[in-house]
Protein backbone atom coordinates (compact mmCIF):
# COMPACT_ATOMS: atom_id res chain seq x y z
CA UNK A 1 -20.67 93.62 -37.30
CA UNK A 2 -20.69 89.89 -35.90
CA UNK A 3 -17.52 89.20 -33.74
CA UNK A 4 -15.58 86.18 -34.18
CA UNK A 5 -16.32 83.48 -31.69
CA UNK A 6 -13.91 81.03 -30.82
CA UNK A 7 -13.52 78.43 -27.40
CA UNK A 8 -10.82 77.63 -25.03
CA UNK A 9 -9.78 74.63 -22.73
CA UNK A 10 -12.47 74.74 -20.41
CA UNK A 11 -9.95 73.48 -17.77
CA UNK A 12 -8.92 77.52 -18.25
CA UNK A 13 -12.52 78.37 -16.87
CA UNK A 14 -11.36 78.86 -13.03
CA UNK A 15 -8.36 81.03 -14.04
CA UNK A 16 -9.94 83.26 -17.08
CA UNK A 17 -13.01 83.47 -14.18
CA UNK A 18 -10.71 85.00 -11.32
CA UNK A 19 -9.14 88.00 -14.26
CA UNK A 20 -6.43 86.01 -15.91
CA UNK A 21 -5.97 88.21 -19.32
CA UNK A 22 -3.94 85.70 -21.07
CA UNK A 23 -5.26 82.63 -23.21
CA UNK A 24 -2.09 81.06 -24.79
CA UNK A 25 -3.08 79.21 -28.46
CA UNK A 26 -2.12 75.55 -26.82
CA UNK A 27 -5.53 76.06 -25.23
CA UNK A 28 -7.68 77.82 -28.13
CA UNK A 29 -9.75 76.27 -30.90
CA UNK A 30 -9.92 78.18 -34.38
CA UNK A 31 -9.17 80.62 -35.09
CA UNK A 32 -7.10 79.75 -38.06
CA UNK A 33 -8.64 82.30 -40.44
CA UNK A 34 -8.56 85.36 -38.04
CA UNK A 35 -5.79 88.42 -38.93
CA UNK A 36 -4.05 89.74 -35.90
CA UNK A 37 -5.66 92.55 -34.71
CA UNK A 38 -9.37 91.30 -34.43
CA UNK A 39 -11.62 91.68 -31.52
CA UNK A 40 -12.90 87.91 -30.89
CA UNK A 41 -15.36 86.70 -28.64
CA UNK A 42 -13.44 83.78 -26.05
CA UNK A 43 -15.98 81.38 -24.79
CA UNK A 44 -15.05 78.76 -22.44
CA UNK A 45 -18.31 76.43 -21.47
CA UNK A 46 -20.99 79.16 -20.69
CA UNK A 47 -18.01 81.88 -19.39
CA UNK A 48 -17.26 84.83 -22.44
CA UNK A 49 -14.84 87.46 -22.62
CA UNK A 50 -13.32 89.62 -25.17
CA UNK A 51 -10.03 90.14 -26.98
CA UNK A 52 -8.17 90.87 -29.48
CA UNK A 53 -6.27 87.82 -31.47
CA UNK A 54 -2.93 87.95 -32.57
CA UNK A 55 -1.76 85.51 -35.10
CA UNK A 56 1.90 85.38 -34.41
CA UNK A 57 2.21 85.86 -30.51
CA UNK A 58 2.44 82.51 -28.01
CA UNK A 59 -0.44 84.74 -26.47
CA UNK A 60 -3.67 84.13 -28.86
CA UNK A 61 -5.93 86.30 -27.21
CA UNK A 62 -5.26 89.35 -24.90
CA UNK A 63 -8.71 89.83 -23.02
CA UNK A 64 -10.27 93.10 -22.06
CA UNK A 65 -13.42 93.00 -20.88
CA UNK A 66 -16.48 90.57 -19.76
CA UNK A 67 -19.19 92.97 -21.04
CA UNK A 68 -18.81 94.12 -24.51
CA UNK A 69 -16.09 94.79 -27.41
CA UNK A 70 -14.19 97.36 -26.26
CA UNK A 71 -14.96 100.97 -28.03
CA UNK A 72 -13.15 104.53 -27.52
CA UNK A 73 -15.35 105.69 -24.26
CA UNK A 74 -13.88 102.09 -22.93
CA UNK A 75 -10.60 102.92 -23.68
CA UNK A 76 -10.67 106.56 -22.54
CA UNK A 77 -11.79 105.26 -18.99
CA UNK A 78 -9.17 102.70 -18.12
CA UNK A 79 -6.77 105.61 -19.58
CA UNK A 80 -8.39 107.84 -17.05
CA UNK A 81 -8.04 105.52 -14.10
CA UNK A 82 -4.68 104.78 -14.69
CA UNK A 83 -4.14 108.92 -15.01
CA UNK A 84 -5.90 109.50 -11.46
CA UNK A 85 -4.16 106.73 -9.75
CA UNK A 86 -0.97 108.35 -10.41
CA UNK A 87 -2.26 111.47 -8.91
CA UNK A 88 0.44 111.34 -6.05
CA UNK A 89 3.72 110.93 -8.21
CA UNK A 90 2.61 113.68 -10.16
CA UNK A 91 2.14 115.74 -7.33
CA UNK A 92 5.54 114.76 -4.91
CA UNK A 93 7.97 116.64 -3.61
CA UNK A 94 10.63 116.43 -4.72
CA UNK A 95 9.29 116.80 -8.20
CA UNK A 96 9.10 113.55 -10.10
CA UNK A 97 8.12 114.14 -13.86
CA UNK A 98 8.55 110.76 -15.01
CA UNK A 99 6.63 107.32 -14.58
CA UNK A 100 4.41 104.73 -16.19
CA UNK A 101 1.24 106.33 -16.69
CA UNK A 102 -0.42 102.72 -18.08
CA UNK A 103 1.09 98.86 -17.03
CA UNK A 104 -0.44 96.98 -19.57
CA UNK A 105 -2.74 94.37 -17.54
CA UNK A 106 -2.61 96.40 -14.55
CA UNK A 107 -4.43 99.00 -15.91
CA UNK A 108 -6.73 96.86 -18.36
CA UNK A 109 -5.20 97.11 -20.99
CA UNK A 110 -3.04 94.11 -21.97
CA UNK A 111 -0.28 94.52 -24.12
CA UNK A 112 0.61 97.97 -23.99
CA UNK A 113 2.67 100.03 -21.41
CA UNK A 114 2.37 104.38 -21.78
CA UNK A 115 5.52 105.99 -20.03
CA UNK A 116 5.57 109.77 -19.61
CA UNK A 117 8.53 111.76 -19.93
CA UNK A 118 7.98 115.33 -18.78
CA UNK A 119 5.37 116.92 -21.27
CA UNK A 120 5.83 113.81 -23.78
CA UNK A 121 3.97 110.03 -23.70
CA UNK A 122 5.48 107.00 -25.31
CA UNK A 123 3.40 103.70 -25.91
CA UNK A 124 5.32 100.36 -26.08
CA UNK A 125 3.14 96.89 -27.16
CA UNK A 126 4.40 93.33 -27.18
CA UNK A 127 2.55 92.81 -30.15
CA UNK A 128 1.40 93.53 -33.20
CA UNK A 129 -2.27 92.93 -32.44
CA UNK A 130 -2.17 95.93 -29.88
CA UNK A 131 -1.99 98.50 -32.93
CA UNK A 132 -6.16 98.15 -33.17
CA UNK A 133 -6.10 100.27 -29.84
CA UNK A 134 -3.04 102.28 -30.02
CA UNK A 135 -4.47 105.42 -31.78
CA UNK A 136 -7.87 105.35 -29.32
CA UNK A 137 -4.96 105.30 -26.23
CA UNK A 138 -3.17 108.28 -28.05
CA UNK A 139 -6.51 110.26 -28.20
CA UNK A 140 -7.23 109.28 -24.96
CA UNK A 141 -3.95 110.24 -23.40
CA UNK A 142 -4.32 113.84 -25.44
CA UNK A 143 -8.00 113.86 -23.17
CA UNK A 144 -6.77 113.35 -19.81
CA UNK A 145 -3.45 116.02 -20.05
CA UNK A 146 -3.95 119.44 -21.82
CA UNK A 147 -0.26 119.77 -21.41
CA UNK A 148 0.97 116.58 -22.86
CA UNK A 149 2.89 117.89 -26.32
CA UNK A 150 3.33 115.09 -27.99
CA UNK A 151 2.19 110.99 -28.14
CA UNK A 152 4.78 108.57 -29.77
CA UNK A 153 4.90 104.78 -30.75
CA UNK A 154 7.85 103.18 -29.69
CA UNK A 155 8.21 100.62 -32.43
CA UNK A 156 10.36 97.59 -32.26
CA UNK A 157 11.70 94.91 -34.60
CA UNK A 158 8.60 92.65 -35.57
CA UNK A 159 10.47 89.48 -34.38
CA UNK A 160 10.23 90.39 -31.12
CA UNK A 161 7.00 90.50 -31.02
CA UNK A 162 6.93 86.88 -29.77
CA UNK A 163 4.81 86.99 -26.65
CA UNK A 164 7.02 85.79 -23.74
CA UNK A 165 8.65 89.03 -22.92
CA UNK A 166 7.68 89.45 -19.51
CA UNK A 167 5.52 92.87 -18.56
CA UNK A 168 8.58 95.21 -16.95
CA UNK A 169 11.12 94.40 -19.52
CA UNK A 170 11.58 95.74 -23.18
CA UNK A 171 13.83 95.25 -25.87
CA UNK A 172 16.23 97.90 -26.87
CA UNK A 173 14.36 100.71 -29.49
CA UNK A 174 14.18 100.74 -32.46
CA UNK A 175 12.34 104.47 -33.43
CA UNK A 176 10.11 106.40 -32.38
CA UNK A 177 6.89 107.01 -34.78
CA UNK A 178 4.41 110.31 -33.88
CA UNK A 179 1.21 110.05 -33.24
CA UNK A 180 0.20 113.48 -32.51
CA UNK A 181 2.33 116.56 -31.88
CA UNK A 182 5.87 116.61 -31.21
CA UNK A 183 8.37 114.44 -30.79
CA UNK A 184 10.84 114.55 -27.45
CA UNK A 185 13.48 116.10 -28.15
CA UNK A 186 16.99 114.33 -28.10
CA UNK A 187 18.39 116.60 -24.77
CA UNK A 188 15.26 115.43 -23.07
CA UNK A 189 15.41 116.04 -19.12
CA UNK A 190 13.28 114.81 -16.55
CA UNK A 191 13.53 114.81 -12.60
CA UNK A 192 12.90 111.87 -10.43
CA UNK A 193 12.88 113.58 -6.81
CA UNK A 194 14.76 116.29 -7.87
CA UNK A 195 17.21 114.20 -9.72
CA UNK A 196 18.08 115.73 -13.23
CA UNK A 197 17.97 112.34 -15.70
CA UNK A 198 18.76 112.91 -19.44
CA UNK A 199 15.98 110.16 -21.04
CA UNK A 200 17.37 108.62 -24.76
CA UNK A 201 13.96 108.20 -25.83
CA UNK A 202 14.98 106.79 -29.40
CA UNK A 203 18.08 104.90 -28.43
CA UNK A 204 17.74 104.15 -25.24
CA UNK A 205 16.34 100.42 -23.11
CA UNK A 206 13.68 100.49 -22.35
CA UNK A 207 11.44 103.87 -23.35
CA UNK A 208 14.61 105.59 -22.20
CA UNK A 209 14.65 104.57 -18.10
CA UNK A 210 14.28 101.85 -16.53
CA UNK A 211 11.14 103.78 -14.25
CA UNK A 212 10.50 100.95 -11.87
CA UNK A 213 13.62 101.40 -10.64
CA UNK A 214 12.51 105.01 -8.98
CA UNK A 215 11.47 103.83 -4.92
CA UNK A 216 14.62 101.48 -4.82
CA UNK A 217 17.36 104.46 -6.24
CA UNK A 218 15.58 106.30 -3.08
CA UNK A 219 16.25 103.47 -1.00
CA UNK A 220 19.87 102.92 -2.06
CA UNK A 221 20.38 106.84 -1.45
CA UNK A 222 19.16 106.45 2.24
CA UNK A 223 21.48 103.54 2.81
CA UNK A 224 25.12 104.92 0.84
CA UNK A 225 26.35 107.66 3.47
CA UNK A 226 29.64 106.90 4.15
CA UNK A 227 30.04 104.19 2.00
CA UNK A 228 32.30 103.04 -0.58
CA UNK A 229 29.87 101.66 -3.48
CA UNK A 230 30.17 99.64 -6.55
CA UNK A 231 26.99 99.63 -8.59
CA UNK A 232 27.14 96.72 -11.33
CA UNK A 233 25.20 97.03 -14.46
CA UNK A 234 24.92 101.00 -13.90
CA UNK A 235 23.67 101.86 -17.59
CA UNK A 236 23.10 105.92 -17.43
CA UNK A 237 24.33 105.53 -13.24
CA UNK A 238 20.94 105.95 -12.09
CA UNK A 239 21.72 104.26 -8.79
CA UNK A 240 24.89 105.77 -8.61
CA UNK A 241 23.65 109.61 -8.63
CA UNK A 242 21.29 108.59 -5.73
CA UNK A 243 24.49 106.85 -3.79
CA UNK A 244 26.26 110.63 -4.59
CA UNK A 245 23.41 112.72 -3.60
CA UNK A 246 23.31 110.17 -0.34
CA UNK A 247 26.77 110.97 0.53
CA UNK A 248 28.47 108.02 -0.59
CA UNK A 249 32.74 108.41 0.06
CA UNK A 250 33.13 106.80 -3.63
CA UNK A 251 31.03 105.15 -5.95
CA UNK A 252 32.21 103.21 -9.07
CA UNK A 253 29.89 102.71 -11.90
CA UNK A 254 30.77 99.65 -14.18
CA UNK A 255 29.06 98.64 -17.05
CA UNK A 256 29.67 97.00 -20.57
CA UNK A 257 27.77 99.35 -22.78
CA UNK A 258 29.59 101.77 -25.36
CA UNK A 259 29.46 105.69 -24.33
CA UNK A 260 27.72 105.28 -21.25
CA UNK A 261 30.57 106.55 -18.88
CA UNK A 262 30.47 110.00 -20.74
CA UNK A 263 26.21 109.52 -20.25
CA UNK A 264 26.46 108.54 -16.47
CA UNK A 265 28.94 111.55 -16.20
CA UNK A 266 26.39 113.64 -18.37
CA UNK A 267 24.26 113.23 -15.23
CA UNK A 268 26.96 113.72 -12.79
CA UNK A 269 27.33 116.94 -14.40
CA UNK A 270 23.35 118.04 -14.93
CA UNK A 271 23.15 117.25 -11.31
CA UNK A 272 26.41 118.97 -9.40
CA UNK A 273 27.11 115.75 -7.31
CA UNK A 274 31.18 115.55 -6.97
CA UNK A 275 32.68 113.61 -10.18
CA UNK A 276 36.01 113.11 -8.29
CA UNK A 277 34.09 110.63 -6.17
CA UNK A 278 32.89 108.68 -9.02
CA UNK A 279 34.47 106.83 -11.59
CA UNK A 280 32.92 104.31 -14.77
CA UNK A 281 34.72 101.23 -15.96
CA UNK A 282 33.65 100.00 -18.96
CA UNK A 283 33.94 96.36 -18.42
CA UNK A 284 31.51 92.91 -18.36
CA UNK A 285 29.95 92.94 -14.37
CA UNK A 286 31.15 88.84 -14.02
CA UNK A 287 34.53 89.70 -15.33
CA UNK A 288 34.98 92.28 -13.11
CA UNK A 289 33.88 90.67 -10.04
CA UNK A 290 35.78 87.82 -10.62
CA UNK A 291 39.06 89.75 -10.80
CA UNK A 292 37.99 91.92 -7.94
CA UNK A 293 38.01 88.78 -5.70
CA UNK A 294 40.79 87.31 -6.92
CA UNK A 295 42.84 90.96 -5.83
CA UNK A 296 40.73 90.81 -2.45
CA UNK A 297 38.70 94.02 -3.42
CA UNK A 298 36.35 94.76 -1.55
CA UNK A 299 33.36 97.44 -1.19
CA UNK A 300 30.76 98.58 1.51
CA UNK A 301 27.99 98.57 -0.96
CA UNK A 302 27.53 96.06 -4.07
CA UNK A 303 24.63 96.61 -6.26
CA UNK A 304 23.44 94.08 -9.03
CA UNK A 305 20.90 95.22 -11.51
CA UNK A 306 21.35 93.02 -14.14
CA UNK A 307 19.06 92.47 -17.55
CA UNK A 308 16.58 89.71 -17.77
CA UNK A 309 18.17 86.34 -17.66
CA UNK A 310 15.52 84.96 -19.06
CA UNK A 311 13.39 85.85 -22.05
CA UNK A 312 11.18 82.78 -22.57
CA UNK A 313 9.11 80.67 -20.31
CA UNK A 314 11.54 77.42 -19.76
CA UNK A 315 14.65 79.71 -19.19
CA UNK A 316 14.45 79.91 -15.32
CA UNK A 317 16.59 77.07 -14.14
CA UNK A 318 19.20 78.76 -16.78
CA UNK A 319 18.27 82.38 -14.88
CA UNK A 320 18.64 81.09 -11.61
CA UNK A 321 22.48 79.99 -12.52
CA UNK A 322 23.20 83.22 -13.72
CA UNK A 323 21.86 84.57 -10.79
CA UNK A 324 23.64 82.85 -8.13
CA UNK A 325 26.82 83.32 -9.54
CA UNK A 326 26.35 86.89 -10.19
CA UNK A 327 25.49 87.09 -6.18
CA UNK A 328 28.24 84.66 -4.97
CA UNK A 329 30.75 86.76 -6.66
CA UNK A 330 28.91 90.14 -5.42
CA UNK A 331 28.95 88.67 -1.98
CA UNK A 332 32.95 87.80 -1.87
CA UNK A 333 33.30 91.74 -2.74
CA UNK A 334 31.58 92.81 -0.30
CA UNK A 335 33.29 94.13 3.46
CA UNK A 336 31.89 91.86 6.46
CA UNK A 337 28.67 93.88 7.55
CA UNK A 338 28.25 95.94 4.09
CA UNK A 339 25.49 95.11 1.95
CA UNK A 340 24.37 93.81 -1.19
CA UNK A 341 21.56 95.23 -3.44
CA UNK A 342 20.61 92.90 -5.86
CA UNK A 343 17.53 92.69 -8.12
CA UNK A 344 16.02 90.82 -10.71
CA UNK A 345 13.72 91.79 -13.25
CA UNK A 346 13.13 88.36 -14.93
CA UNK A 347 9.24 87.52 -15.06
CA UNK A 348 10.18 83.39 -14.98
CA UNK A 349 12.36 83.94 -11.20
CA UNK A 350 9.61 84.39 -9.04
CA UNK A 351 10.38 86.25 -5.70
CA UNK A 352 10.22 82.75 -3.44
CA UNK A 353 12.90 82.02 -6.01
CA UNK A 354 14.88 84.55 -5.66
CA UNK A 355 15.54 84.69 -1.77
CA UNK A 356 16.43 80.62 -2.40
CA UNK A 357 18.78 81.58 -4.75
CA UNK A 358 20.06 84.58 -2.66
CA UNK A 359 20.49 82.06 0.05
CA UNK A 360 22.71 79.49 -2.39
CA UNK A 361 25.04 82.12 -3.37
CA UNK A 362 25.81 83.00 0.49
CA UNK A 363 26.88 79.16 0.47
CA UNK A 364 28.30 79.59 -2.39
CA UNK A 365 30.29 82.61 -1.14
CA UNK A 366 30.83 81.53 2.68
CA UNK A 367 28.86 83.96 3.75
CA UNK A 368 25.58 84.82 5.65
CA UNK A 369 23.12 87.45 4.52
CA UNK A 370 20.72 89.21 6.45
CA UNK A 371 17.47 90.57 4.44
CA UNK A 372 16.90 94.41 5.51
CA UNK A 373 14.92 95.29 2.59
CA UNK A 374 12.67 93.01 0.03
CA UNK A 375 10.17 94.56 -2.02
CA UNK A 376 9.01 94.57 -5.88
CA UNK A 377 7.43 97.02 -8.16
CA UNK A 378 6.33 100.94 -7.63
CA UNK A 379 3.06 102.34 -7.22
CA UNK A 380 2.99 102.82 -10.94
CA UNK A 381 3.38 99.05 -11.98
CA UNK A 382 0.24 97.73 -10.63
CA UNK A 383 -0.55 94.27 -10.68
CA UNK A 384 -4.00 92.17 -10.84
CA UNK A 385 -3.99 89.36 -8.09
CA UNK A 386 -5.20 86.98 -10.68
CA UNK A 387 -2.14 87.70 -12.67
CA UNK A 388 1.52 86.83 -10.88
CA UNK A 389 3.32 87.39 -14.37
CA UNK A 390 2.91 91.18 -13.77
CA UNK A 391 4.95 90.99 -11.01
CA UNK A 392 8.32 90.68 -12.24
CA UNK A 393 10.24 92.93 -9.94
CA UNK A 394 12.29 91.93 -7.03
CA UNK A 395 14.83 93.82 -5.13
CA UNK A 396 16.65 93.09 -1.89
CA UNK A 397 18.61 95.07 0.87
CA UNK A 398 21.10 92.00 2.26
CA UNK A 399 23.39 92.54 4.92
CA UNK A 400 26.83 90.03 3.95
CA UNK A 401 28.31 88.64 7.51
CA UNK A 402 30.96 86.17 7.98
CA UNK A 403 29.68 82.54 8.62
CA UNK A 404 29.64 81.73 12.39
């Protein structure tokens, strides 16, 4: 069967020739007749890749490989890399049972992110052309783990499926379709380093927890003895049942989402750390930091881990905004020589941007921050050197001082 051939910008030769696996359709010609889904042939002067196309998406073409079309045994190996290279999560102690067992471009294959949960994989795409590979990734998944028990689809609205969502962040669920064996159950548990989690697989952000998260809850727990916390944007309290289990004096959850105090208490519960150190207001994070500075509250810990601020390419300057007033107002709660934890998972901040904007807010605040801790992305989020989109993650330790 001939595959469709169609050319790019050839001022996109340097990039597509270092591993970039996006071609956006600004920079394609043809391809008017082709149905999402297709495996094309990209040529750009005498350099050719191949893809699949996707009709709708700001992303034409999602490359895959320099050699051939793609086929099942292709498939099945970049499944099987991304399987071996998680070897050490798997086999931690304390037990961790669940990560990203495929990151999309990291792993080579664009488009589609595989989270395990326990015995049970989910597969996420950001878009529709990724469904030509999803059932040769199921099979493939089914290969690698004799005790997998079931491969879902997490399926989303199809006007999402716009492209610009960067690589870490997903919309919230929409169902959860089988593609062999069983479906997760709804009381689904998994451990993260011997932290019980209940995962919402259907209804929950995400494919039920925000995973990349996993090294920097550690981190927070290694820092919170003693300390009075407040942990902003807590969802299910993941941060919060490290800050318990790292002897925190208090720790108070807040977040805006309906039913997630009796979740984040759920895990209080699964987990015997003390409830009567712990409390969850159900309230918007910038509301309640405003009011909290206004009555002079103040904590030893503040932790931001807001949503994206930006969806779309364009948005940053809008981010950036958000983001420094989020941290001036984090930084005016927190006591002289406590620290902030703030991260960002939007795709358009990059991490130079961040620490500038981190710097603003301490204006902002009259204050001076210290950086103790700056890192991105686990093990499990891997990210191609010719591709800085992947690395959407940052998260920062800051000490708050008084200005000199």
């Amino acid at each position: 069967m001939n595959t469709p051939e169609i050319t790019v910008d050839s001022s996109l030769r340097a990039r597509l020739q270092q591993g970039h696996p996006w071609v956006y359709r600004n920079h394609v010609s043809g391809g008017e007749q082709l149905r999402s889904g297709q495996w094309v042939r990209v040529r750009c002067g005498g350099w050719v890749a191949y893809g699949l196309w996707d009709a709708r998406s700001a992303i034409a073409v999602r490359l895959f490989s320099r050699q051939a079309v793609p086929d099942a045994d292709w498939i099945s190996e970049r499944v099987w890399e991304a399987w071996e290279a998680r070897a050490a999560i798997r086999n931690g102690v304390p037990a961790t049972s669940a990560y990203r067992w495929i990151y999309g471009e990291g792993d080579g294959l664009p488009g589609l992110v595989v989270d395990r949960y326990g015995d049970y994989a989910v597969i996420h795409t950001y878009a529709e052309s990724l469904q030509t590979i999803v059932a040769s990734v199921a099979a493939a998944l089914r290969g690698c783990d004799p005790e997998l028990r079931g491969v879902s689809l997490h399926q989303r609205p199809q006007d999402d499926e716009d492209g610009e969502v960067e690589p870490g962040l997903q919309p919230p669920a929409s169902g959860l379709r089988p593609l062999w064996g069983e479906l997760p159950p709804d009381d689904l548990v998994i451990q993260e380093y011997g932290i019980y989690f209940r995962a919402d697989l259907r209804h929950g952000q995400k494919t039920g927890l925000f995973l990349d998260q996993r090294e920097n809850r550690r981190a927070v727990e290694s820092l919170a003895g003693g300390l009075s916390v407040l942990n902003c944007f807590a969802y299910t309290g993941g941060f919060s049942l490290y800050a318990l289990r790292g002897g925190a004096a208090e720790v108070t959850s807040v977040d805006i989402g309906r039913s997630l105090a009796e979740v984040a208490a759920d895990n209080i519960a699964l987990n015997r750390l003390p409830a009567g150190r712990h409390r969850f207001i159900t309230e918007d994070c910038f509301s309640l930091l405003d009011g909290y500075v206004k009555a002079g509250r103040r904590f030893q810990m503040v932790i931001l881990d807001p949503p994206s601020f930006a969806r779309a390419k364009g948005s940053a300057y809008t981010a950036l905004r958000a983001y420094m007033r989020l941290n001036a107002l984090a930084m005016r709660c927190v006591e002289p020589g406590g620290m902030l934890v703030s991260s960002s998972c939007t795709s358009q901040v990059g991490s130079e941007a961040f620490r500038t904007m981190l710097s603003d807010a301490a204006t902002a605040a009259q204050r001076r921050a210290q950086i103790v801790y700056d890192v991105g992305q686990p093990v499990d989020h891997p990210v191609p050197v010719s591709f800085p989109e992947g690395r959407y993650l940052k998260f920062i330790v800051a000490r708050v001082l008084p200005v000199l």
